[in-house]
N, C-alpha and C. Protein backbone atom coordinates (compact mmCIF):
# COMPACT_ATOMS: atom_id res chain seq x y z
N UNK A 1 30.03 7.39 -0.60
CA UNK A 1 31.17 7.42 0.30
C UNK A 1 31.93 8.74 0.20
N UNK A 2 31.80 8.92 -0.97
CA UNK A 2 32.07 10.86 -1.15
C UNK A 2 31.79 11.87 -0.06
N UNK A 3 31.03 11.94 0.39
CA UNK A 3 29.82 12.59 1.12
C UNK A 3 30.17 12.42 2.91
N UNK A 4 30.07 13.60 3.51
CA UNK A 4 30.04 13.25 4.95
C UNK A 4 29.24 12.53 5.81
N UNK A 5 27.62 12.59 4.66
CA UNK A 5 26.68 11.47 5.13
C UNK A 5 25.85 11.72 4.37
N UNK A 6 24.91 10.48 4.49
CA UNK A 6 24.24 9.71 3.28
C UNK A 6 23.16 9.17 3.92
N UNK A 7 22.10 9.33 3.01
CA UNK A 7 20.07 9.18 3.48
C UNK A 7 19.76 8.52 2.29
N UNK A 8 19.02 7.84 2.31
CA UNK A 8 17.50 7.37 1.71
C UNK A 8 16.72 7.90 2.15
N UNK A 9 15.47 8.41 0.94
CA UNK A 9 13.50 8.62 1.61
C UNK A 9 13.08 6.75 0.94
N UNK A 10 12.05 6.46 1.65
CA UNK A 10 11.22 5.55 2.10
C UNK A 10 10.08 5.85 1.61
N UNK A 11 8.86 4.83 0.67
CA UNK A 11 7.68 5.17 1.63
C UNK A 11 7.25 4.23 1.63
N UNK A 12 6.37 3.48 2.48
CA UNK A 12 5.75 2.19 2.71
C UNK A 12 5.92 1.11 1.64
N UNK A 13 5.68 1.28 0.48
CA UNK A 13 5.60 0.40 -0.52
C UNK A 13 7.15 -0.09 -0.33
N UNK A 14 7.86 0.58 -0.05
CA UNK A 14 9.55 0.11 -0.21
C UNK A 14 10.15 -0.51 0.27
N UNK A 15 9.33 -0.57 1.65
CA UNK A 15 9.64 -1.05 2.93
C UNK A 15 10.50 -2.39 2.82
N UNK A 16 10.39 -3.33 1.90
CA UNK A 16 10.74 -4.80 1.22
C UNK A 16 12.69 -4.58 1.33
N UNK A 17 13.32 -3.44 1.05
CA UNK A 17 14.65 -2.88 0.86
C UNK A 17 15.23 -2.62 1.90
N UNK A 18 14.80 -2.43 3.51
CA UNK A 18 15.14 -2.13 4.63
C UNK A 18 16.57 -3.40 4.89
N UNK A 19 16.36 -4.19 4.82
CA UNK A 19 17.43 -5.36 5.18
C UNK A 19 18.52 -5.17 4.46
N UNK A 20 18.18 -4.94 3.21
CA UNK A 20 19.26 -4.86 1.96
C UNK A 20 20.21 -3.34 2.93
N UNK A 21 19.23 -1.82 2.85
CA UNK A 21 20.07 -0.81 2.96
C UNK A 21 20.60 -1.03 4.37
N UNK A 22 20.03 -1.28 5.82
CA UNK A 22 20.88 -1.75 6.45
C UNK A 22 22.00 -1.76 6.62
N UNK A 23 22.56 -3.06 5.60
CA UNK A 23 23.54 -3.26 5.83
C UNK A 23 24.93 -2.83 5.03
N UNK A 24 24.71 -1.73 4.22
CA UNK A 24 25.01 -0.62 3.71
C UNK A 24 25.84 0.03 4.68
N UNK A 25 27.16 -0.40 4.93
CA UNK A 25 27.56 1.21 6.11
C UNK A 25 27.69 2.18 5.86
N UNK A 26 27.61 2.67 4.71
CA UNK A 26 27.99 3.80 3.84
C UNK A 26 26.63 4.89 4.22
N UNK A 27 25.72 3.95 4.39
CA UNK A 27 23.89 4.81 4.46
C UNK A 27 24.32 5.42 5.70
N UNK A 28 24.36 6.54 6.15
CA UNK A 28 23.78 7.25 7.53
C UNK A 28 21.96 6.82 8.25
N UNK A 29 21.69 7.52 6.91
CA UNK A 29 20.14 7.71 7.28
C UNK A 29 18.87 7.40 6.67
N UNK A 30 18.21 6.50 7.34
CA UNK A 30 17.46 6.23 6.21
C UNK A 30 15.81 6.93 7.04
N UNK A 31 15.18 7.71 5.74
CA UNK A 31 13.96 8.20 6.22
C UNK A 31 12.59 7.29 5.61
N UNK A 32 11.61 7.32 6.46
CA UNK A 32 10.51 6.73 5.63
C UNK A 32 9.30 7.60 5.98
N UNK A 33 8.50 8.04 5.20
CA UNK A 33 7.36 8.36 4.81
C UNK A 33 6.10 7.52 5.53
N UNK A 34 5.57 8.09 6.10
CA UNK A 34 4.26 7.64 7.24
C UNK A 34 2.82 8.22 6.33
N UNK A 35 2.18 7.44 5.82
CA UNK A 35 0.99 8.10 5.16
C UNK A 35 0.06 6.82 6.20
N UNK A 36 -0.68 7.90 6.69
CA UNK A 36 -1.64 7.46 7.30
C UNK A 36 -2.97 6.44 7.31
N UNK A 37 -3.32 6.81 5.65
CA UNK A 37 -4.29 6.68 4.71
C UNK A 37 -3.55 5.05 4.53
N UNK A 38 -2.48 4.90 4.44
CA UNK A 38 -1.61 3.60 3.98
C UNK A 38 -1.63 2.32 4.80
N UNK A 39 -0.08 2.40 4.88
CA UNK A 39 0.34 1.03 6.22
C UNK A 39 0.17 1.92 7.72
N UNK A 40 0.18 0.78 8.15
CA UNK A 40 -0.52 1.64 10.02
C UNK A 40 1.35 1.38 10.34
N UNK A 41 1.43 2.62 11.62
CA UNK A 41 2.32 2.63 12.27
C UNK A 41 2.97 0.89 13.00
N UNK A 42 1.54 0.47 13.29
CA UNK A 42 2.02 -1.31 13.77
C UNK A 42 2.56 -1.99 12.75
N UNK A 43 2.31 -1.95 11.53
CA UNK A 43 3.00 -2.91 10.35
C UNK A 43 4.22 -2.43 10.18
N UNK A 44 4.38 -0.92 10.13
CA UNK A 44 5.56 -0.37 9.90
C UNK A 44 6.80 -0.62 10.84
N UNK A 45 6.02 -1.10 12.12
CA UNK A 45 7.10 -1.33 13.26
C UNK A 45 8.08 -2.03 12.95
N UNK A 46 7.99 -3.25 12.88
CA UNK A 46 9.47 -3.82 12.52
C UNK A 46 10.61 -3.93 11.53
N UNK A 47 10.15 -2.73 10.70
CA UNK A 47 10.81 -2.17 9.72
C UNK A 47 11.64 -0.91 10.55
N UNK A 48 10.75 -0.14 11.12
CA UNK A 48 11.19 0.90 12.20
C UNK A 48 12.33 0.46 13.12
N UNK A 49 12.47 -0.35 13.72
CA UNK A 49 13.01 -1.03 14.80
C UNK A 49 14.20 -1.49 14.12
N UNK A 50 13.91 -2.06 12.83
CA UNK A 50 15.23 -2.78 12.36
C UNK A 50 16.13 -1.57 11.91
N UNK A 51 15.55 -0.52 11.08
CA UNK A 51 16.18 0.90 10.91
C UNK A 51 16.87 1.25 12.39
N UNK A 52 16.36 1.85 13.54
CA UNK A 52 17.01 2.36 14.37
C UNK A 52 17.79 1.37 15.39
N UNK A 53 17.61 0.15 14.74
CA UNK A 53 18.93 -0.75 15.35
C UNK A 53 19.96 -0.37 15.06
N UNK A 54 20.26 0.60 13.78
CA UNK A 54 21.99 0.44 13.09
C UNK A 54 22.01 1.95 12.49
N UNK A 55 20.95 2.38 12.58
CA UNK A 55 21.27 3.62 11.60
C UNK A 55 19.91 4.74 12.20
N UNK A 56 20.71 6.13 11.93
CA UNK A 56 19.27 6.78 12.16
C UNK A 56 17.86 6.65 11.26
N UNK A 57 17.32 7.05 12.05
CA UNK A 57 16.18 6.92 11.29
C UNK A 57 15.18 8.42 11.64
N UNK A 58 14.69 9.09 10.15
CA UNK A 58 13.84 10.16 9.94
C UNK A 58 12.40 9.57 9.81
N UNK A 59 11.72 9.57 10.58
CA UNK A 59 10.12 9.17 10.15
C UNK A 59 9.30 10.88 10.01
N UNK A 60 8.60 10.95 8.81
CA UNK A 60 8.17 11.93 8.29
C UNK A 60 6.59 11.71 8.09
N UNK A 61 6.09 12.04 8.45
CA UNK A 61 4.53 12.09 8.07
C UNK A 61 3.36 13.25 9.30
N UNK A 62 1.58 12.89 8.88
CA UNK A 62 1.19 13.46 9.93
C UNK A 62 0.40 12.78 10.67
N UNK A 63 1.27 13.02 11.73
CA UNK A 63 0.70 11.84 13.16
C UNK A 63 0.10 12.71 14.24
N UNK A 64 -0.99 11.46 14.83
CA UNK A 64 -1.77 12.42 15.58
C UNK A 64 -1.38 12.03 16.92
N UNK A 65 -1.95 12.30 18.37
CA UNK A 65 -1.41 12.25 19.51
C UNK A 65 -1.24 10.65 19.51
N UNK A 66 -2.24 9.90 19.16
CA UNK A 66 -2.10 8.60 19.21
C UNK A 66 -0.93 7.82 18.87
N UNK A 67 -0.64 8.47 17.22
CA UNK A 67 0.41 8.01 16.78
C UNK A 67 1.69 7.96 17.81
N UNK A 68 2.05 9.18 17.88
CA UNK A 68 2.94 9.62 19.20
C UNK A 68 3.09 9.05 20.03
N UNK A 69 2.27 8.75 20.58
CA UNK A 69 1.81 7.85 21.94
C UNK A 69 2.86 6.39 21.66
N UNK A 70 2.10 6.03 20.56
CA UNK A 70 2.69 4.41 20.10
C UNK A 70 4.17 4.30 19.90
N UNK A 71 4.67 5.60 19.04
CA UNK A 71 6.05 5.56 18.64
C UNK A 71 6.74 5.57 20.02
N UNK A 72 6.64 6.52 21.02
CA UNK A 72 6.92 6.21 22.33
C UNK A 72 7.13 5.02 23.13
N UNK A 73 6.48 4.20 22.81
CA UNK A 73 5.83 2.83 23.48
C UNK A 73 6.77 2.07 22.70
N UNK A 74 7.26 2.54 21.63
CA UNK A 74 7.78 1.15 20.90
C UNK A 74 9.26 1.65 19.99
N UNK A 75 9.65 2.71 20.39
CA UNK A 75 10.77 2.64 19.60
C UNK A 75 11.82 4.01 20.33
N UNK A 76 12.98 3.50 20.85
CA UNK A 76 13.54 4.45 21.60
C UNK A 76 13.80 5.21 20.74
N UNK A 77 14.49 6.69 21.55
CA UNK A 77 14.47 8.07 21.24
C UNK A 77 16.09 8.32 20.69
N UNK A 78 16.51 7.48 20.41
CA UNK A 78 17.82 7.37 20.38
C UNK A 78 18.34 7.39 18.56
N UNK A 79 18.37 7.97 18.02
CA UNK A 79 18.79 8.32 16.65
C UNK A 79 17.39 8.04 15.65
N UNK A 80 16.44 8.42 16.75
CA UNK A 80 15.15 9.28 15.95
C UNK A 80 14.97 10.13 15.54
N UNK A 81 13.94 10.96 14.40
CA UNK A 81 13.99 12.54 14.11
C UNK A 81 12.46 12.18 13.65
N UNK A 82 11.39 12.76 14.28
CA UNK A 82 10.39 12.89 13.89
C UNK A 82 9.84 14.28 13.07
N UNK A 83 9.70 13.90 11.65
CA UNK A 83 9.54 15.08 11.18
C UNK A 83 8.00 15.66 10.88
N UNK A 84 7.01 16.14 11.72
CA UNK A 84 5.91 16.12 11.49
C UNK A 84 5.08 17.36 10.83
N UNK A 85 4.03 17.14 9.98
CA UNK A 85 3.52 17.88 9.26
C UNK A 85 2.18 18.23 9.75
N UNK A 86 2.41 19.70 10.38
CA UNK A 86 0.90 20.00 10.97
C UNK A 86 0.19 21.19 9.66
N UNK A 87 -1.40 21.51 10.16
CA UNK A 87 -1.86 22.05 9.86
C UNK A 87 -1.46 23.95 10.32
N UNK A 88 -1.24 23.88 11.33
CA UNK A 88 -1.09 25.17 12.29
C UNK A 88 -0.14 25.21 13.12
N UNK A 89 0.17 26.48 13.55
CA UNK A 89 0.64 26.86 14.73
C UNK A 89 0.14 25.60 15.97
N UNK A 90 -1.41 25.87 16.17
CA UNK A 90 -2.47 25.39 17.39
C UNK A 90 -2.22 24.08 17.26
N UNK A 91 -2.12 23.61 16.31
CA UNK A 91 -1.71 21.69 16.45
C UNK A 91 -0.31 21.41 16.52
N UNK A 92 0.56 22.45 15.66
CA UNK A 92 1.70 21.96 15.96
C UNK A 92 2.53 22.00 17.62
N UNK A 93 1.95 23.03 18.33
CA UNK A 93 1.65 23.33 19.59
C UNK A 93 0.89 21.99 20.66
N UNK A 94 0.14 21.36 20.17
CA UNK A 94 -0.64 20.56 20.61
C UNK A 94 0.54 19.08 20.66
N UNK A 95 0.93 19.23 19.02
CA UNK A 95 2.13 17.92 19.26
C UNK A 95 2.88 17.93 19.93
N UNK A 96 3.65 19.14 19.98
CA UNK A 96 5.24 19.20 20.84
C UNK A 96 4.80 19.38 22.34
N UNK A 97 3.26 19.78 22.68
CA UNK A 97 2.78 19.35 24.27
C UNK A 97 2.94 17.82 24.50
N UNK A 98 2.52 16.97 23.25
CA UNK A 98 2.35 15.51 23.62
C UNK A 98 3.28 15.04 23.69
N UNK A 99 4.65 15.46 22.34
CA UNK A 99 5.77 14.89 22.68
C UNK A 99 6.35 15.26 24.28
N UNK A 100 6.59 16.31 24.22
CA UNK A 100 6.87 16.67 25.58
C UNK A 100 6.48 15.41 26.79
N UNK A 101 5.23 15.60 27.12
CA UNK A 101 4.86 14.57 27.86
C UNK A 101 4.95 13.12 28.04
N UNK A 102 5.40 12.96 26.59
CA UNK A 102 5.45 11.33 26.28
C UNK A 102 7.07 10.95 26.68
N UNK A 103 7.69 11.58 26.28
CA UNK A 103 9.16 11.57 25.72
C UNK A 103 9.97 12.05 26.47
């Protein structure tokens, strides 16, 4: 409460704590960690959804056009921050074409 604003990082395994921080008004922001290799973007959804019901939300990982596609489809743009981790210039170029188009 010190603080002008206040985050959590996330990563899938944690996901179980979303209800609890919630309802935290003190939290600004809570970020979670997208590993690909892990939980799929669909399991993660209603964890996602319940986050950007009340609070922003940072989703951080590397998503491919598909991913994109879905987050589009299923979770408004409205105190989102997609923080994505490309390889290059040429892909990171490639994402912000898709976001563009999607979004």
């Amino acid at each position: 409460a010190a603080l002008p604003a206040s985050g959590i990082h996330l990563h899938p395994g944690s996901l179980f704590v979303v209800d609890d921080l919630v309802a935290i008004p003190e939290l600004d922001v809570i970020e979670i960690n997208y590993e690909p290799y892990g939980v799929t973007l669909e399991k993660m959804l209603p964890y996602l959804v319940k986050v950007i019901g009340s609070k922003r939300l940072v989703l951080w990982g590397d998503f491919t056009v598909d991913d994109l596609t879905f987050l589009n489809y299923n979770l408004p743009p409205d105190n989102l921050c997609l923080q994505m981790n490309v390889a290059d210039t040429e892909v990171a170029a490639e994402m912000m074409k898709t976001i563009n188009s999607v979004w």
